[in-house]
Protein backbone atom coordinates (compact mmCIF):
# COMPACT_ATOMS: atom_id res chain seq x y z
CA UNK A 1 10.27 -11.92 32.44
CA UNK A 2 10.76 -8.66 34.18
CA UNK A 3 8.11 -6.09 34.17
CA UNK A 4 9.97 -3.91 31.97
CA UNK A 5 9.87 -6.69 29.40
CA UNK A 6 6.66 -7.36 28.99
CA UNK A 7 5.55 -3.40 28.91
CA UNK A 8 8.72 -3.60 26.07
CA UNK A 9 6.63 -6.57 24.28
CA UNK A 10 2.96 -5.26 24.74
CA UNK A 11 4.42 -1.62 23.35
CA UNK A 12 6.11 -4.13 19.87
CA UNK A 13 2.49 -5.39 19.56
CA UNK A 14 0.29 -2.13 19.54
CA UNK A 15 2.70 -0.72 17.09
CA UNK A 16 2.85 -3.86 15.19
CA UNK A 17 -1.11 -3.75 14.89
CA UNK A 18 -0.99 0.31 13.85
CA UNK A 19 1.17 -0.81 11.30
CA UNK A 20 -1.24 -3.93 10.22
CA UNK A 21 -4.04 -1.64 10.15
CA UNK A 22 -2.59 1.36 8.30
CA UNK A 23 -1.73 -0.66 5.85
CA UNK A 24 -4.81 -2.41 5.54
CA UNK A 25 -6.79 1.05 5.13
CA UNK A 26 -4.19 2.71 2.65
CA UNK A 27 -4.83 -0.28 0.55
CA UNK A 28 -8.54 -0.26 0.68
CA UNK A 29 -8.25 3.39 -0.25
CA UNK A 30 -5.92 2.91 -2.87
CA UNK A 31 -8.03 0.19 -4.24
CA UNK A 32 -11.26 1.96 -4.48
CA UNK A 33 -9.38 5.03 -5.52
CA UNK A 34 -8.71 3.05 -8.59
CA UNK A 35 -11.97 2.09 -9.56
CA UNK A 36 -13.47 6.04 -8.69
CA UNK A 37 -10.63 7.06 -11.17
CA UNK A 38 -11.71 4.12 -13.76
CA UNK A 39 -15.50 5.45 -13.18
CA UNK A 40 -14.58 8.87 -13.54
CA UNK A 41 -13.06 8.28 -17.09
CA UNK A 42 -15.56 6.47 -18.51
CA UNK A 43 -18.23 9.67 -18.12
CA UNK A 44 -15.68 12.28 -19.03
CA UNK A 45 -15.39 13.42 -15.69
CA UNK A 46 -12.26 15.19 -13.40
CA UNK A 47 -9.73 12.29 -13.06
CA UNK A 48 -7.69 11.51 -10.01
CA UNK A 49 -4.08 12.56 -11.06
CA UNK A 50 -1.69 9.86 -12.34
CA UNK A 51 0.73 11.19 -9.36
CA UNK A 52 -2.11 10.87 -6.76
CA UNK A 53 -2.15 7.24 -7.99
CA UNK A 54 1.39 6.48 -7.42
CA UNK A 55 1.66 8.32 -4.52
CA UNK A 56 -0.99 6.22 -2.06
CA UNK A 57 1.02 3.08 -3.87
CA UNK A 58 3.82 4.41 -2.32
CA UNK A 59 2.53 5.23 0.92
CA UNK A 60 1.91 1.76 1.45
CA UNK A 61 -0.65 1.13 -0.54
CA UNK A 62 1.10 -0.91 -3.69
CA UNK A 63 -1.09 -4.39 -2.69
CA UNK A 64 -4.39 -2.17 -3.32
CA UNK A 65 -2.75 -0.03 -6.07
CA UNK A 66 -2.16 -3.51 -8.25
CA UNK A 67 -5.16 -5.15 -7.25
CA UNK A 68 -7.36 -2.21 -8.68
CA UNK A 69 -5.85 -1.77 -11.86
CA UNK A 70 -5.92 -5.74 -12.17
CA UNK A 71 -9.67 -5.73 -11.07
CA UNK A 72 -11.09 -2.11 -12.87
CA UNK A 73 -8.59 -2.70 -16.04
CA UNK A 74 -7.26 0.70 -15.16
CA UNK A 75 -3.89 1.95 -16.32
CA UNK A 76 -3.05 -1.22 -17.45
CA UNK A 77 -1.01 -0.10 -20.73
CA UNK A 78 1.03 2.37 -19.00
CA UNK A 79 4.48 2.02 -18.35
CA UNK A 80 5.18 3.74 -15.50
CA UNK A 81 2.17 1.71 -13.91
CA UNK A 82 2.56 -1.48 -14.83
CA UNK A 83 6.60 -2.00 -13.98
CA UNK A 84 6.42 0.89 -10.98
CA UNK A 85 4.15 -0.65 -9.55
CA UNK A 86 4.88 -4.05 -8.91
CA UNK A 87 8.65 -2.45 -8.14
CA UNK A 88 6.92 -0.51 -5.28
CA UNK A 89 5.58 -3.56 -4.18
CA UNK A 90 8.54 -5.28 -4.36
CA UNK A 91 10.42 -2.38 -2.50
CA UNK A 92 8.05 -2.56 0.11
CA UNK A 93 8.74 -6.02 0.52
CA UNK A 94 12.21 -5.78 0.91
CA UNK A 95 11.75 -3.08 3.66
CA UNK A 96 9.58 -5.38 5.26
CA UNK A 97 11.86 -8.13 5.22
CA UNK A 98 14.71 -6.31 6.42
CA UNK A 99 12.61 -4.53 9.00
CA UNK A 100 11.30 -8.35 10.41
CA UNK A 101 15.07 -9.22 10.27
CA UNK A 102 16.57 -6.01 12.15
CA UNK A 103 13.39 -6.38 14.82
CA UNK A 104 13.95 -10.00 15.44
CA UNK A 105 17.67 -9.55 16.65
């Protein structure tokens, strides 16, 4: 391996691991972000806007997203939450896979 290929490699892994933990933190925030919005409507209190809520989904956050409105039984009869998203999720995905295909070539 020439010098250049291994700087080439170690450069694939530090972004690899700022993607691992963005994604890691956007979905603990959009988890507990969830469960503050859940609190907040139980007392009557200023909510955390529907759009807010799909937006950190979108930004990566869609595993947290679904896991907090599976775990604080939040927004679990709306539409546009309960199909969008698992699609964001599954969008995601696909970008993923596409992105491990592309990289791997």
């Amino acid at each position: 391996m020439t010098a250049q290929t291994v700087q080439s490699v170690s450069m694939t892994s530090y972004f690899l691991y700022g993607i691992l933990i963005y994604l890691a933190a956007i979905n603990i925030v959009a988890f507990f972000l969830y469960g503050i919005d859940k609190w907040k409507a139980q007392r009557n209190k200023w909510r955390v806007t529907e759009a807010r809520l799909l937006w950190i989904a979108v930004a990566g956050g869609s595993i947290g997203a679904l896991l907090g409105m599976k775990v604080w039984h939040h927004k679990t009869q709306h539409a546009k939450f309960r199909f969008g998203l698992p699609a964001i999720l599954f969008l995601h995905l696909a970008i993923a896979i596409v992105a491990v295909y592309y990289f791997s070539h």
